[in-house]
C-alpha atoms as a PDB file:
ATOM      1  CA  UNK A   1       5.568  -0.223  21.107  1.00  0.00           C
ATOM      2  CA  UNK A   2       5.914  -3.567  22.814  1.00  0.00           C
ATOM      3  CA  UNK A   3       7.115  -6.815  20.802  1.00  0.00           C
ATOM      4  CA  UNK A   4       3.726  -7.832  21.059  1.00  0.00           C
ATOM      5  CA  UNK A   5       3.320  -4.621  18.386  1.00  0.00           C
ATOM      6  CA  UNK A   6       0.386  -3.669  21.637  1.00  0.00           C
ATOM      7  CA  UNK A   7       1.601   0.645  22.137  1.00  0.00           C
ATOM      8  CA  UNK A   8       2.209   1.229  26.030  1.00  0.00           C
ATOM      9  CA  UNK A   9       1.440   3.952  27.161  1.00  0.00           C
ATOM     10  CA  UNK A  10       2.617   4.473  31.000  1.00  0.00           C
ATOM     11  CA  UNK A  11       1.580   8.158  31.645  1.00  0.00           C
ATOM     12  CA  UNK A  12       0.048  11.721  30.412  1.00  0.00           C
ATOM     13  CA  UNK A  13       3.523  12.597  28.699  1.00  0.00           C
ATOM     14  CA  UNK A  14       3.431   9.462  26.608  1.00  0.00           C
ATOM     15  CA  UNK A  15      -0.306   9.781  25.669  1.00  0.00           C
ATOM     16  CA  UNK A  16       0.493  12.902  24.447  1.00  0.00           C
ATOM     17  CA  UNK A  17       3.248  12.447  22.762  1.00  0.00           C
ATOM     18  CA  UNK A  18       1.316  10.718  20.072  1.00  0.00           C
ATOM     19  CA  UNK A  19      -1.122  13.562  19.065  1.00  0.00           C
ATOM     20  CA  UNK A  20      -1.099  13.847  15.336  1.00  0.00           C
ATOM     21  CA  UNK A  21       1.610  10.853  15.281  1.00  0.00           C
ATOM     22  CA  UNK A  22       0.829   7.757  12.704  1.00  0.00           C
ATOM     23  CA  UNK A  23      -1.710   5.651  13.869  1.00  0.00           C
ATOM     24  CA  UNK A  24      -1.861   2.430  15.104  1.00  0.00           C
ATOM     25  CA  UNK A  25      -3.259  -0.828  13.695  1.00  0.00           C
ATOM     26  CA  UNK A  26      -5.390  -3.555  15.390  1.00  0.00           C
ATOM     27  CA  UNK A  27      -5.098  -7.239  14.842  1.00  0.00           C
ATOM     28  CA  UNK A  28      -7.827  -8.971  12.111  1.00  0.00           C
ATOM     29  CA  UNK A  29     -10.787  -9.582  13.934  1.00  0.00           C
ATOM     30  CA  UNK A  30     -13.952 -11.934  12.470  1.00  0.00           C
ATOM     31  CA  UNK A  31     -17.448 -10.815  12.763  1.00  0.00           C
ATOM     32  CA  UNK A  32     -19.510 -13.986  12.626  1.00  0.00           C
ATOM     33  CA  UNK A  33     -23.315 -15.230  12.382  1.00  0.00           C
ATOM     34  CA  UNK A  34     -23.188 -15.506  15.868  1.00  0.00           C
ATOM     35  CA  UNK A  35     -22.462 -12.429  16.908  1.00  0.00           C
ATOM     36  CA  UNK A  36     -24.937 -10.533  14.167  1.00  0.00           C
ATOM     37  CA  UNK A  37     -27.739 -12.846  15.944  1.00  0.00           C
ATOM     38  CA  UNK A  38     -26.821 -12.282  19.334  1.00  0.00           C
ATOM     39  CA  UNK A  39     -26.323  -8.320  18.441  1.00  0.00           C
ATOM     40  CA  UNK A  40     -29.980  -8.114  17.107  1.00  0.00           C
ATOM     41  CA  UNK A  41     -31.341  -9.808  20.355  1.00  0.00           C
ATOM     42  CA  UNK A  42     -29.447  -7.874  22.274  1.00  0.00           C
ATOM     43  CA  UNK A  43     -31.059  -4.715  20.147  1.00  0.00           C
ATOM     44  CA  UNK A  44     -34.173  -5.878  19.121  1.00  0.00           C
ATOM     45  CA  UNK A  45     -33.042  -5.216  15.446  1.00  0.00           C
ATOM     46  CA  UNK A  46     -34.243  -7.844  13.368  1.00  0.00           C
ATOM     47  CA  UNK A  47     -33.611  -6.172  10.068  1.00  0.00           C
ATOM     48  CA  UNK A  48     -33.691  -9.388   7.910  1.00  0.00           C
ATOM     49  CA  UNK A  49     -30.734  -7.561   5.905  1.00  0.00           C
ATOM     50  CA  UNK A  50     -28.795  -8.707   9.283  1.00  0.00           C
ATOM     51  CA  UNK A  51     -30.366 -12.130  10.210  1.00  0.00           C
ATOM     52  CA  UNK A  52     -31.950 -14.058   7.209  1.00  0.00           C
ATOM     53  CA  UNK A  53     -29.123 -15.062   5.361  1.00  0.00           C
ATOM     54  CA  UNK A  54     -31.752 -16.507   2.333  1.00  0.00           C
ATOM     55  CA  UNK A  55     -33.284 -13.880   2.108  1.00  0.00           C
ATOM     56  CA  UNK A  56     -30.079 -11.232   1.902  1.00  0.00           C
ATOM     57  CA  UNK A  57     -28.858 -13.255  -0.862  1.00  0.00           C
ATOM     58  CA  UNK A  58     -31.265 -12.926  -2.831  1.00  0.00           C
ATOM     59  CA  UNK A  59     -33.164  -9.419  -2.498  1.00  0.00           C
ATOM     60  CA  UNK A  60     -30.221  -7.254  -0.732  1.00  0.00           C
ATOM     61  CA  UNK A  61     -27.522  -5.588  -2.827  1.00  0.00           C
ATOM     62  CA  UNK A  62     -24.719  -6.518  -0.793  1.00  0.00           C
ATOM     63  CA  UNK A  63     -25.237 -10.661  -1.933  1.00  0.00           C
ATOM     64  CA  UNK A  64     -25.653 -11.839   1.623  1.00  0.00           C
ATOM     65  CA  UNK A  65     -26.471 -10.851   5.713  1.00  0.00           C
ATOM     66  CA  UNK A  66     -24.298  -7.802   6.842  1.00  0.00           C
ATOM     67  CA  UNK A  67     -23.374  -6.871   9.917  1.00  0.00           C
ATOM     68  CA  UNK A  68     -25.417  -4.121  11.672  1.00  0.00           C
ATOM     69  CA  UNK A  69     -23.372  -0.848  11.563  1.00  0.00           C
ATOM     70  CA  UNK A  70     -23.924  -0.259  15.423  1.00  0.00           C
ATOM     71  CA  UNK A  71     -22.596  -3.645  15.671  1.00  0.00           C
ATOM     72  CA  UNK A  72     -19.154  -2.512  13.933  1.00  0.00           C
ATOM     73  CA  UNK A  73     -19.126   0.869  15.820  1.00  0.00           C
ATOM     74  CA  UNK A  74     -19.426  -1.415  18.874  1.00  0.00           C
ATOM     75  CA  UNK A  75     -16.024  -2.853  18.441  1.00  0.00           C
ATOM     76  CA  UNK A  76     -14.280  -0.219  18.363  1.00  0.00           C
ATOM     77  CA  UNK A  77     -13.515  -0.273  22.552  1.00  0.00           C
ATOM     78  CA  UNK A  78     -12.162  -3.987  21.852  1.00  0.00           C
ATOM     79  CA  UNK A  79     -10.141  -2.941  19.266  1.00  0.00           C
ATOM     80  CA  UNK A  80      -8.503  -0.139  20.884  1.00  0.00           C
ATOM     81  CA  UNK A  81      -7.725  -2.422  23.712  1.00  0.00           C
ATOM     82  CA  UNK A  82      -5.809  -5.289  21.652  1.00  0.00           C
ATOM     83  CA  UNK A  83      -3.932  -2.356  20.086  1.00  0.00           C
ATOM     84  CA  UNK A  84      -3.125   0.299  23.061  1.00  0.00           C
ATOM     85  CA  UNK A  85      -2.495  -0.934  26.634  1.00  0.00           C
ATOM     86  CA  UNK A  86      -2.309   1.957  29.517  1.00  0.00           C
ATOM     87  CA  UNK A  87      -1.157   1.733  32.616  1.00  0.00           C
ATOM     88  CA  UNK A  88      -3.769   4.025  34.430  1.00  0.00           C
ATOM     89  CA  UNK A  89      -6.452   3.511  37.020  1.00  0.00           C
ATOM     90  CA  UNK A  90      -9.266   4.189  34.714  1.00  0.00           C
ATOM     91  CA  UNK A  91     -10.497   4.716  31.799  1.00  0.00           C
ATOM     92  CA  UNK A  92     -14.048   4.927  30.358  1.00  0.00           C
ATOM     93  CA  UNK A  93     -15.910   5.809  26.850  1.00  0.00           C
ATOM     94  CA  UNK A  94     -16.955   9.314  26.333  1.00  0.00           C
ATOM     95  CA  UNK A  95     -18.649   9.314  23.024  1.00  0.00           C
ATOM     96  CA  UNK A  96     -18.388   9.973  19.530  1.00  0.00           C
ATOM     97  CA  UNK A  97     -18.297  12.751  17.390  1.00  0.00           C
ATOM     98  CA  UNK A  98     -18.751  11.758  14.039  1.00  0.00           C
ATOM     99  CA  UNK A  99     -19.473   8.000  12.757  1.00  0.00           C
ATOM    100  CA  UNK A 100     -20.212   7.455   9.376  1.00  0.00           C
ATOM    101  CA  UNK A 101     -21.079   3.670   8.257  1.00  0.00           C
ATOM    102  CA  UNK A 102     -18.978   3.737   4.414  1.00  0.00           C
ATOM    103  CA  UNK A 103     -19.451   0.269   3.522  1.00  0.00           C
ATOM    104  CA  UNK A 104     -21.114  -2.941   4.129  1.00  0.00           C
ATOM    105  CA  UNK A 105     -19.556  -5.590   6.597  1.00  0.00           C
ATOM    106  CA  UNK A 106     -20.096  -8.814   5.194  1.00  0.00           C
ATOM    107  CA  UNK A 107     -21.151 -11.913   8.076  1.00  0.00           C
ATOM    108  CA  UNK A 108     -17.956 -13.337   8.117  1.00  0.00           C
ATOM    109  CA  UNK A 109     -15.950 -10.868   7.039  1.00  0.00           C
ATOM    110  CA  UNK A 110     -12.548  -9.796   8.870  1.00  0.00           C
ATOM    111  CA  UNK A 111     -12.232  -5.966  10.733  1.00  0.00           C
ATOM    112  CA  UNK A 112      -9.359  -4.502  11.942  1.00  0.00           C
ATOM    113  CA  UNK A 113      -8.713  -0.508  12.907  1.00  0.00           C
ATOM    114  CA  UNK A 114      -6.157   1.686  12.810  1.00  0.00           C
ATOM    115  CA  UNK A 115      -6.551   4.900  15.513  1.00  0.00           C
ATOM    116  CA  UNK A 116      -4.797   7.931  15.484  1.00  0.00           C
ATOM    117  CA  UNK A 117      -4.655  10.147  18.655  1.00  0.00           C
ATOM    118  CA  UNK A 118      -6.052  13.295  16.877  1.00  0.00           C
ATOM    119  CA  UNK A 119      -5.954  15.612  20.381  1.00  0.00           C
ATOM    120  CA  UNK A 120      -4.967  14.561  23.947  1.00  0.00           C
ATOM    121  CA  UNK A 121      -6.770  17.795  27.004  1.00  0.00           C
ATOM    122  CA  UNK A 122      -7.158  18.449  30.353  1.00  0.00           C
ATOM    123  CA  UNK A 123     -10.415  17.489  32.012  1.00  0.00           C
ATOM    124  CA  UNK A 124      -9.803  17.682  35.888  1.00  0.00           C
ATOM    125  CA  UNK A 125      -9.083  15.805  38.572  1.00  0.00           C
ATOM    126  CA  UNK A 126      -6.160  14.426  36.860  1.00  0.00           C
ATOM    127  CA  UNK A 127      -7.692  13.156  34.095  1.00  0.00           C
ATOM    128  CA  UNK A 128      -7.807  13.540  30.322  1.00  0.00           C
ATOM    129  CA  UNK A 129      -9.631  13.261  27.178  1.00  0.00           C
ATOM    130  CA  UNK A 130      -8.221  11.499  24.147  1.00  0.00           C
ATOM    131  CA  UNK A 131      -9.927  12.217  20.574  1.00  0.00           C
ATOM    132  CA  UNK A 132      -9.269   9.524  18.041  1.00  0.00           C
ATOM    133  CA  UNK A 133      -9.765   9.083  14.911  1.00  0.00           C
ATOM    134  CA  UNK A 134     -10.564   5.545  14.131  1.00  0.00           C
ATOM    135  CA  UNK A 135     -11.307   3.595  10.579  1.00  0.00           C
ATOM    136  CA  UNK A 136     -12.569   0.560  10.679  1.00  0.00           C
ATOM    137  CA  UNK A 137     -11.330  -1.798   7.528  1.00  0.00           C
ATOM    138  CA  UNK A 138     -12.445  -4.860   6.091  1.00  0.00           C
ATOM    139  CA  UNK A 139     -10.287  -7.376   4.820  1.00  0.00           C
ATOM    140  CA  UNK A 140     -10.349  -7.399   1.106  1.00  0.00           C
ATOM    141  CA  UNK A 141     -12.091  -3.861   1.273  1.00  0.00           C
ATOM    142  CA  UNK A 142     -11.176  -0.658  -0.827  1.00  0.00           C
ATOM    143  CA  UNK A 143     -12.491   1.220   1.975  1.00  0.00           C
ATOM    144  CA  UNK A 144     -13.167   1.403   5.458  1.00  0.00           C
ATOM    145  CA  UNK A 145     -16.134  -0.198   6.706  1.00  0.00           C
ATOM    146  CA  UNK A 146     -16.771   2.846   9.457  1.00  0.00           C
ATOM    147  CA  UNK A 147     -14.900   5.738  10.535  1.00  0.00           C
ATOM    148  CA  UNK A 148     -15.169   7.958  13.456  1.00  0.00           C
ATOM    149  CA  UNK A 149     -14.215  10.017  16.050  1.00  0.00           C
ATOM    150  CA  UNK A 150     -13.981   8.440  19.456  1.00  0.00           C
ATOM    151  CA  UNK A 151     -13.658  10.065  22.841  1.00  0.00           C
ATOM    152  CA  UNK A 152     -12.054   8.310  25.658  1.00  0.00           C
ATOM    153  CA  UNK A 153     -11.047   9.720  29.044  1.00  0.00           C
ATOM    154  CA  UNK A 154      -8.472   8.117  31.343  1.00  0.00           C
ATOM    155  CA  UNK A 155      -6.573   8.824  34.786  1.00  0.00           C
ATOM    156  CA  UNK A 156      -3.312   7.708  35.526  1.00  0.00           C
END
């Protein structure tokens, strides 16, 4: 880890030298009106739960707007990045495995996530395939927000 508490990871051997190692926590990170609004353009999901704010508090159960899920799940690339910095050529998103949406985000509310390198493999060409397990937490929360299991693959 650097003193900016960002993990570097310069090569293969150091990727996977943190399978099944503690994970590693992101910085707080605010999800505001903005971004819900500019998510459901972006979309085209309007669910008022998401973008009437009068209307959320007082018919929803959650006592205000929340985030869209997808919205969450969206961050977790950013995340990742503000937490893990490799020195590679390149490295895209592969998918998911499993994503489960646990509890409500709040508009406003604070997200940070901690990811685990669950299995680094072989993919060819030089590359490889990292599965992470990621949980999303909310600030305040008594449980994560989202979890999942994110595939990234990266050449060095």
């Amino acid at each position: 880890m650097s003193e900016s508490g960002v993990v570097q990871i310069a090569d293969v051997a150091a990727l996977r030298a943190l399978a099944g190692g503690a994970p590693f926590t992101s910085g707080w990170m605010a999800v505001g009106e903005p971004q819900v609004l500019g998510f459901a353009d972006a979309t085209g999901d309007h669910q008022w739960i998401h973008v009437d704010a009068e209307r959320a508090r007082r018919e929803s159960p959650f006592g205000g707007p929340i985030a869209h899920g997808f919205l969450t799940l969206s961050l977790i690339p950013a995340l990742l990045e503000q937490t893990v910095q490799m020195r590679q050529r390149m490295g895209v998103n592969y998918g998911l495995n499993r994503v489960r949406f646990t509890s409500p985000v709040p508009v406003g509310a604070k997200l940070r996530a901690r990811f685990a390198v669950k299995e680094v493999g072989d993919i060819g060409d030089g590359g490889v395939q990292v599965t992470w397990d990621v949980a999303i937490e909310r600030e305040g929360g008594d449980r994560p927000a989202c979890v999942a299991e994110f595939i990234t693959r990266h050449y060095f």
